[in-house]
PDB file of N, CA and C in Angstrom:
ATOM      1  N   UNK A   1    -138.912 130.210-151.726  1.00  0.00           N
ATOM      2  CA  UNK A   1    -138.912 128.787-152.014  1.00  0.00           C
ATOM      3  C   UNK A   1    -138.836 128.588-153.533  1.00  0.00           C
ATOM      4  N   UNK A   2    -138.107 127.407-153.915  1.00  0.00           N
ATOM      5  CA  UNK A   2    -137.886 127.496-155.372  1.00  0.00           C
ATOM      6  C   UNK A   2    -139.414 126.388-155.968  1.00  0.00           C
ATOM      7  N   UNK A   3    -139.510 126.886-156.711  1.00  0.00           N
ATOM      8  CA  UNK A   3    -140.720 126.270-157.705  1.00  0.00           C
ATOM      9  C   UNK A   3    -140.457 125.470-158.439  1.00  0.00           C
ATOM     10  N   UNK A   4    -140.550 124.282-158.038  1.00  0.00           N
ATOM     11  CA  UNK A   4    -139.911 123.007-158.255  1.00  0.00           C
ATOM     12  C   UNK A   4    -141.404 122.058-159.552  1.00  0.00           C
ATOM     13  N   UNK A   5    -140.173 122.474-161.042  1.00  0.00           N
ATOM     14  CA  UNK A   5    -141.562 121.336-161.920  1.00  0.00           C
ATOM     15  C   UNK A   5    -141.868 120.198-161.571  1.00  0.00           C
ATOM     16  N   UNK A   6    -142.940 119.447-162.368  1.00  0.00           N
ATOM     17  CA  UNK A   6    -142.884 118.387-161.900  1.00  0.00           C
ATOM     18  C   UNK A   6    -141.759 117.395-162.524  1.00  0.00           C
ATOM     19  N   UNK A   7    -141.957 116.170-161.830  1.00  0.00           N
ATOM     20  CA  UNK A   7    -140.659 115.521-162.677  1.00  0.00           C
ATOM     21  C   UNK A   7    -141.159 114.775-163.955  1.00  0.00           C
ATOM     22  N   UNK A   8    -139.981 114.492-165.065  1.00  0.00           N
ATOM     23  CA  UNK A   8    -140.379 114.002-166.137  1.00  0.00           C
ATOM     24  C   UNK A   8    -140.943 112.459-166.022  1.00  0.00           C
ATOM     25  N   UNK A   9    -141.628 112.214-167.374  1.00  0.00           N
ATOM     26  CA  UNK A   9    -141.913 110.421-167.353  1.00  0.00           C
ATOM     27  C   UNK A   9    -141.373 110.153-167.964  1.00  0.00           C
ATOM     28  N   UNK A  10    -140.679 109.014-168.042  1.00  0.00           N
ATOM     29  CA  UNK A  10    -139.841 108.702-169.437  1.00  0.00           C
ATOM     30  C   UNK A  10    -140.850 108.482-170.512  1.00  0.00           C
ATOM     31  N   UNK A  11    -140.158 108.238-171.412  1.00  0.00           N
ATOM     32  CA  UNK A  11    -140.678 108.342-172.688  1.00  0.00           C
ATOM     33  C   UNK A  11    -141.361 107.068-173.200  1.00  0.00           C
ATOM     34  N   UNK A  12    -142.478 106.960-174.171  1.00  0.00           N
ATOM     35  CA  UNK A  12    -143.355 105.953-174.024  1.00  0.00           C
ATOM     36  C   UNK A  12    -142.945 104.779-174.818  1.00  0.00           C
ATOM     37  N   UNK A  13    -142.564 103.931-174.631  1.00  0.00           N
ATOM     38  CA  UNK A  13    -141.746 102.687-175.098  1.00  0.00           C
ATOM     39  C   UNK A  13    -142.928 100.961-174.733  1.00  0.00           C
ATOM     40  N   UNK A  14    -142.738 100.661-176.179  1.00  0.00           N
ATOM     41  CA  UNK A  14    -143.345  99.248-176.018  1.00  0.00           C
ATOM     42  C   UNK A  14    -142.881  97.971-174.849  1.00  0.00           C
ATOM     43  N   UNK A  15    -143.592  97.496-173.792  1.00  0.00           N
ATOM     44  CA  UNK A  15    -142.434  97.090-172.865  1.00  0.00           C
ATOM     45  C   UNK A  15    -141.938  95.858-173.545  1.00  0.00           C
ATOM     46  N   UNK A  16    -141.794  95.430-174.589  1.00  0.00           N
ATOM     47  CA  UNK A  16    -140.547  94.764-175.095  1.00  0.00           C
ATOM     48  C   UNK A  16    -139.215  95.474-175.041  1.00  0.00           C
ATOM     49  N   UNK A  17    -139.667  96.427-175.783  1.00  0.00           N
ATOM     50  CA  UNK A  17    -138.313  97.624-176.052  1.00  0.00           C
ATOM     51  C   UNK A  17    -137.460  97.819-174.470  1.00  0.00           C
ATOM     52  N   UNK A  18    -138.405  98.164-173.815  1.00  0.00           N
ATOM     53  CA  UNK A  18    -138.057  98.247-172.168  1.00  0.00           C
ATOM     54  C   UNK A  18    -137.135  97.213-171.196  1.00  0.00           C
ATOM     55  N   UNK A  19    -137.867  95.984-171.541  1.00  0.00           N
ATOM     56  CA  UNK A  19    -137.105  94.876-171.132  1.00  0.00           C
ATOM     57  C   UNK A  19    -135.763  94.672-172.002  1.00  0.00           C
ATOM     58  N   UNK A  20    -135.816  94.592-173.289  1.00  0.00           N
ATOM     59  CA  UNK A  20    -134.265  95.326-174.400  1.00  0.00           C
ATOM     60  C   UNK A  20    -133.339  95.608-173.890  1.00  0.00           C
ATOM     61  N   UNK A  21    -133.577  96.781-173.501  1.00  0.00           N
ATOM     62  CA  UNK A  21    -132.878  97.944-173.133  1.00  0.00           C
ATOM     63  C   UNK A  21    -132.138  97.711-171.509  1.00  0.00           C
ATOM     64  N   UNK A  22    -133.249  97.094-170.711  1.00  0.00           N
ATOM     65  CA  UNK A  22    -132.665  96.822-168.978  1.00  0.00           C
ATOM     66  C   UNK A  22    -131.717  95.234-169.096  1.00  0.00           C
ATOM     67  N   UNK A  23    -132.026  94.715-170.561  1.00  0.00           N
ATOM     68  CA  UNK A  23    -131.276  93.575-170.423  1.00  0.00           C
ATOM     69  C   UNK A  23    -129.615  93.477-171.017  1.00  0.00           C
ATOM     70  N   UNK A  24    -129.969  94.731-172.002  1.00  0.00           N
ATOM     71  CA  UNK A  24    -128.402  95.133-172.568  1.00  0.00           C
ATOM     72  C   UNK A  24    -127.692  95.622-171.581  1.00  0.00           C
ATOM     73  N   UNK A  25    -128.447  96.764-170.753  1.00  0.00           N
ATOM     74  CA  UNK A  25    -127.595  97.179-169.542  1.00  0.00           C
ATOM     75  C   UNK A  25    -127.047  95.999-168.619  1.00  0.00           C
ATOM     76  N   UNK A  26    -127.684  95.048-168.162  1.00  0.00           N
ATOM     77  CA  UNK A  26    -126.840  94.207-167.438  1.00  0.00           C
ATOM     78  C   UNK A  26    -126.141  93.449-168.296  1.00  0.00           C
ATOM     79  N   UNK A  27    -126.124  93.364-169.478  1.00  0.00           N
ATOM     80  CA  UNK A  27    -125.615  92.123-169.846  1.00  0.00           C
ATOM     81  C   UNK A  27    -124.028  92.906-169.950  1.00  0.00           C
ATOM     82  N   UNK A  28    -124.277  94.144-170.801  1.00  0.00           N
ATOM     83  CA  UNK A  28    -122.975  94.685-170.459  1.00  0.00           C
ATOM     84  C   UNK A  28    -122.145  95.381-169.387  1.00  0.00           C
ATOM     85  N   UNK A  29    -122.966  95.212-168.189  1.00  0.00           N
ATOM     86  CA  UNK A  29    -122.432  95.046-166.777  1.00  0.00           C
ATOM     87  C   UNK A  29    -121.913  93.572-166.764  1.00  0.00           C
ATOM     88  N   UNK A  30    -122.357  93.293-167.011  1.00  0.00           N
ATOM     89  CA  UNK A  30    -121.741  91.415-166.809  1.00  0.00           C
ATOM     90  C   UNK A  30    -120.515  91.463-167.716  1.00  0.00           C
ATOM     91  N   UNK A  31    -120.314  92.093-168.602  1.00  0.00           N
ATOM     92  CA  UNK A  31    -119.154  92.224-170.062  1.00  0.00           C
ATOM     93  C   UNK A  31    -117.812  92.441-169.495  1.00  0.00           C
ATOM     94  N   UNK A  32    -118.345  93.804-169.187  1.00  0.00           N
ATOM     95  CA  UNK A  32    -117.280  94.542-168.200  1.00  0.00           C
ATOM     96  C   UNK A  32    -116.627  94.289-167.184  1.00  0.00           C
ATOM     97  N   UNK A  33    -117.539  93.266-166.448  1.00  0.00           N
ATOM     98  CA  UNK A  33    -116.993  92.584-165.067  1.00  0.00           C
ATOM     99  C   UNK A  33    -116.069  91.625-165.816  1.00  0.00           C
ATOM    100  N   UNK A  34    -116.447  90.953-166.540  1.00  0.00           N
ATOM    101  CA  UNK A  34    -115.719  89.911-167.148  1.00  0.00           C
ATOM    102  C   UNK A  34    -114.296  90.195-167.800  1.00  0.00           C
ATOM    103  N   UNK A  35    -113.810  91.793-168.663  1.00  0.00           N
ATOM    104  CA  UNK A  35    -113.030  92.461-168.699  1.00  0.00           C
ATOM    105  C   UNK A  35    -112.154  92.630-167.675  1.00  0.00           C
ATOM    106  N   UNK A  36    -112.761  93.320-166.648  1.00  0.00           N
ATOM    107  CA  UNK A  36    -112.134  93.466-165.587  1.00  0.00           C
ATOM    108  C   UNK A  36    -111.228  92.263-164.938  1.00  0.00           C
ATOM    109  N   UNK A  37    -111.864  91.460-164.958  1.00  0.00           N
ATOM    110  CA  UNK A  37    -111.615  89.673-164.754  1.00  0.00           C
ATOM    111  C   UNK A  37    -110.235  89.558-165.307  1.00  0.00           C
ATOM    112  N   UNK A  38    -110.615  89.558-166.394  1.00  0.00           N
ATOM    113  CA  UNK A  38    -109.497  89.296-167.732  1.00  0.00           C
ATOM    114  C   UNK A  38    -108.107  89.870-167.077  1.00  0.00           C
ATOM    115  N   UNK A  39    -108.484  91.394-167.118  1.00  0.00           N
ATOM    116  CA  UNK A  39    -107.276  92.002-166.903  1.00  0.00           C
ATOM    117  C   UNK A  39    -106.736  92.034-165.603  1.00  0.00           C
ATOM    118  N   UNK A  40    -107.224  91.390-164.712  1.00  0.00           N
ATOM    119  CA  UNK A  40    -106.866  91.328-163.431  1.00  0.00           C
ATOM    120  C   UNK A  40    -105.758  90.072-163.508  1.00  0.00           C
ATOM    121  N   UNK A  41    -106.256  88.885-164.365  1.00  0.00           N
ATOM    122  CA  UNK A  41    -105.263  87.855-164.809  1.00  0.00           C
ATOM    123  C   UNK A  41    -103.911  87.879-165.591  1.00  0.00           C
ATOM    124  N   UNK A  42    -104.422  88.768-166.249  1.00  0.00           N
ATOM    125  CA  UNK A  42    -103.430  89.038-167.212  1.00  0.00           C
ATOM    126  C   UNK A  42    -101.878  89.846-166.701  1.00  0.00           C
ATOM    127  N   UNK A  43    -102.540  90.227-164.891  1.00  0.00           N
ATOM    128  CA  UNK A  43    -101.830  90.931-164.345  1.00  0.00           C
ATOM    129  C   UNK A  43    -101.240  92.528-164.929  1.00  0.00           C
ATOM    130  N   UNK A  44    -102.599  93.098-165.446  1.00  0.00           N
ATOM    131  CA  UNK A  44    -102.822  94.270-165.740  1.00  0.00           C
ATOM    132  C   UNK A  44    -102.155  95.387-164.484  1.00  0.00           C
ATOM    133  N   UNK A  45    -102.000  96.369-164.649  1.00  0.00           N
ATOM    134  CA  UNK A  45    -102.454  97.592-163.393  1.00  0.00           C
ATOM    135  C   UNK A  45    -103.395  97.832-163.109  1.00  0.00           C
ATOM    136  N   UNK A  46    -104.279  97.491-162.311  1.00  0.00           N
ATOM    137  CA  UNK A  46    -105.389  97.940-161.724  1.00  0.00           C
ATOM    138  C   UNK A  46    -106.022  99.071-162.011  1.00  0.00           C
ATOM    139  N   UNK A  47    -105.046 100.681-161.575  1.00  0.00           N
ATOM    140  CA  UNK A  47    -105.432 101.613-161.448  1.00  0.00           C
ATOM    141  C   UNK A  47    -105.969 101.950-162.852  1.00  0.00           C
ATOM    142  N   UNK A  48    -104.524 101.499-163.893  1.00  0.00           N
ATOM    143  CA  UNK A  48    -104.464 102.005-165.456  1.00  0.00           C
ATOM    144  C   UNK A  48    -106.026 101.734-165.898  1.00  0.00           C
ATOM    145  N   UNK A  49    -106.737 100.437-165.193  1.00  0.00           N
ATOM    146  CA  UNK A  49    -107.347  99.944-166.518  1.00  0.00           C
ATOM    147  C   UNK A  49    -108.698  99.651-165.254  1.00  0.00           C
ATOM    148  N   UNK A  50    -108.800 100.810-164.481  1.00  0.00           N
ATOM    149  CA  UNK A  50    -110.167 100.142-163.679  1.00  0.00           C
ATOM    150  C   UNK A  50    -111.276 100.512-164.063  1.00  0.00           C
ATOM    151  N   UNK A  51    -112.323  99.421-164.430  1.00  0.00           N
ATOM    152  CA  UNK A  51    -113.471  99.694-165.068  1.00  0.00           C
ATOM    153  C   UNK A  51    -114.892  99.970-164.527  1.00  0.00           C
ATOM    154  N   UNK A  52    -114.394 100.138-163.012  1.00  0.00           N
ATOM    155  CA  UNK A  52    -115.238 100.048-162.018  1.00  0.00           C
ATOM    156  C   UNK A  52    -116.445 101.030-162.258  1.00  0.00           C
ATOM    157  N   UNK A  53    -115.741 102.044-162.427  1.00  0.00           N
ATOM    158  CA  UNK A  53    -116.896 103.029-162.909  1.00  0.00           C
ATOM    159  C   UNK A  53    -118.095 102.614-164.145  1.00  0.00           C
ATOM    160  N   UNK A  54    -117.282 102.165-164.707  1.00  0.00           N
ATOM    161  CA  UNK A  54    -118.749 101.556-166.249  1.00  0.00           C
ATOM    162  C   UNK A  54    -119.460 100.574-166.258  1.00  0.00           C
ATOM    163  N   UNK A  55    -118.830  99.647-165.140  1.00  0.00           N
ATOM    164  CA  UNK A  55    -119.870  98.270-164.515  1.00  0.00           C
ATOM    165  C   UNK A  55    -120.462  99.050-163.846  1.00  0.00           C
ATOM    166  N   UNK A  56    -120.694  99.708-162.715  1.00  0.00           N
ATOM    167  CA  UNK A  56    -121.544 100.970-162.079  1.00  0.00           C
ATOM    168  C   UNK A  56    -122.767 101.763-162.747  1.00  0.00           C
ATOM    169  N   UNK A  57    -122.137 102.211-163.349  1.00  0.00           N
ATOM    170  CA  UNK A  57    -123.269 103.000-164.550  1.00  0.00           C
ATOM    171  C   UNK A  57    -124.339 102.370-165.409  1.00  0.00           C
ATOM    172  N   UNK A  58    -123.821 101.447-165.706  1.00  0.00           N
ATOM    173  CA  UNK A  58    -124.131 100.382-166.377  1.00  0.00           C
ATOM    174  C   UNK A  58    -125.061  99.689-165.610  1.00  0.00           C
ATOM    175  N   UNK A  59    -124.856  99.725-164.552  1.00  0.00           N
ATOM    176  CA  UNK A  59    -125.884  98.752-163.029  1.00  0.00           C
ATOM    177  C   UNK A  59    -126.875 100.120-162.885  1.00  0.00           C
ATOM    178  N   UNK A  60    -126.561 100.506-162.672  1.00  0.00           N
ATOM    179  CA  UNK A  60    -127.481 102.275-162.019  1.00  0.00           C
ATOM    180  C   UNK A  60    -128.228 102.192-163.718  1.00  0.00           C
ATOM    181  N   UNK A  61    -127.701 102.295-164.926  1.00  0.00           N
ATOM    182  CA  UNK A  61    -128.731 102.178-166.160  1.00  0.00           C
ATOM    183  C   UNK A  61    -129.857 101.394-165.665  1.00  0.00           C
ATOM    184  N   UNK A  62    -129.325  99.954-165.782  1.00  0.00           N
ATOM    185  CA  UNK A  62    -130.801  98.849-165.953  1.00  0.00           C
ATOM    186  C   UNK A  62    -131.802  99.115-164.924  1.00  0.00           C
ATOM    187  N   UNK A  63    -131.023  99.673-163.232  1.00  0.00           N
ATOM    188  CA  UNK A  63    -132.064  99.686-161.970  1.00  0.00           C
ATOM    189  C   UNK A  63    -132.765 100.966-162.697  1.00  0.00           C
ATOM    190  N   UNK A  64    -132.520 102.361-163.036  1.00  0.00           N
ATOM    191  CA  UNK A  64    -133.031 103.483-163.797  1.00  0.00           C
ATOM    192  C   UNK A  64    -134.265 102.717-164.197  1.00  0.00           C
ATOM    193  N   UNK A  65    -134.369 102.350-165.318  1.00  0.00           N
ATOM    194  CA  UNK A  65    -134.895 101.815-166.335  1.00  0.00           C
ATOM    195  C   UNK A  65    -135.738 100.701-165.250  1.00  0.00           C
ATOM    196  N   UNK A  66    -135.651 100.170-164.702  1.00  0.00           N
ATOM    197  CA  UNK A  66    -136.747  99.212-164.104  1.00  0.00           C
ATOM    198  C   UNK A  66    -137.394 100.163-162.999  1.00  0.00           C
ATOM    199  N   UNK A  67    -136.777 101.252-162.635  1.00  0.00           N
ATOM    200  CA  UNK A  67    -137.618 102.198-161.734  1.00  0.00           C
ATOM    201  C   UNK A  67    -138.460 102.877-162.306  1.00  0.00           C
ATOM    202  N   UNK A  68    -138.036 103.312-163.523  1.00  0.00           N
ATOM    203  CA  UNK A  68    -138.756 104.551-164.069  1.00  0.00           C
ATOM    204  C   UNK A  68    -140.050 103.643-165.257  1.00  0.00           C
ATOM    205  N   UNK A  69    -139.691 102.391-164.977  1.00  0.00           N
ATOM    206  CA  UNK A  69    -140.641 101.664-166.029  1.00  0.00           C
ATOM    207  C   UNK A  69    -141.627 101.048-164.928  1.00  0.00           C
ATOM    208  N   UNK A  70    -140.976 101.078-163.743  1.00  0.00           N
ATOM    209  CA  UNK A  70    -142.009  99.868-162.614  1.00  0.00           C
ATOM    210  C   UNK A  70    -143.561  99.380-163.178  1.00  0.00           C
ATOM    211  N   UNK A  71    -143.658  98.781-163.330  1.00  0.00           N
ATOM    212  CA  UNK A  71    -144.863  98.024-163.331  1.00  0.00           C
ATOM    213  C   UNK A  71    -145.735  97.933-165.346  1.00  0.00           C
ATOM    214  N   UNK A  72    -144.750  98.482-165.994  1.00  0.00           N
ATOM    215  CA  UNK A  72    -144.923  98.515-166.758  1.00  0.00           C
ATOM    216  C   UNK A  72    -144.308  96.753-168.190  1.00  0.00           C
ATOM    217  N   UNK A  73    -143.404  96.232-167.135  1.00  0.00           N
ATOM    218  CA  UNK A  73    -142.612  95.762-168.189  1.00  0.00           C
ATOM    219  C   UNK A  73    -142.938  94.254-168.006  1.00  0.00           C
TER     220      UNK A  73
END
């Protein structure tokens, strides 16, 4: 059986800083969507210019960050 550490805590942050940080992440999920927007009008290529992945990441950041902060912020 593998010997599994324990898991990390994040790192100790003022929860201002915390809330900061989960609010940049959505806001630039919201950016990106709005990009996406853009170029969907503009009658972009889809494939060329899909940003799907970094609105994603970007969403999975802020939920991160409100999981790993729960009850802290």
């Amino acid at each position: 059986m593998i010997d599994m550490p324990p898991p990390p805590e994040p790192p100790a942050l003022p929860s201002e800083k915390v809330r900061d940080l989960i609010d940049y992440a959505d806001r630039m999920a919201a950016f990106i969507s709005a990009e996406t927007e853009l170029i969907g009008e503009l009658g972009r290529a889809p494939a060329e210019n899909n940003l799907t992945p970094l609105i994603e990441g970007w969403r999975f950041v802020a939920q991160a960050m409100r999981d790993s902060y729960d009850g802290q912020c």
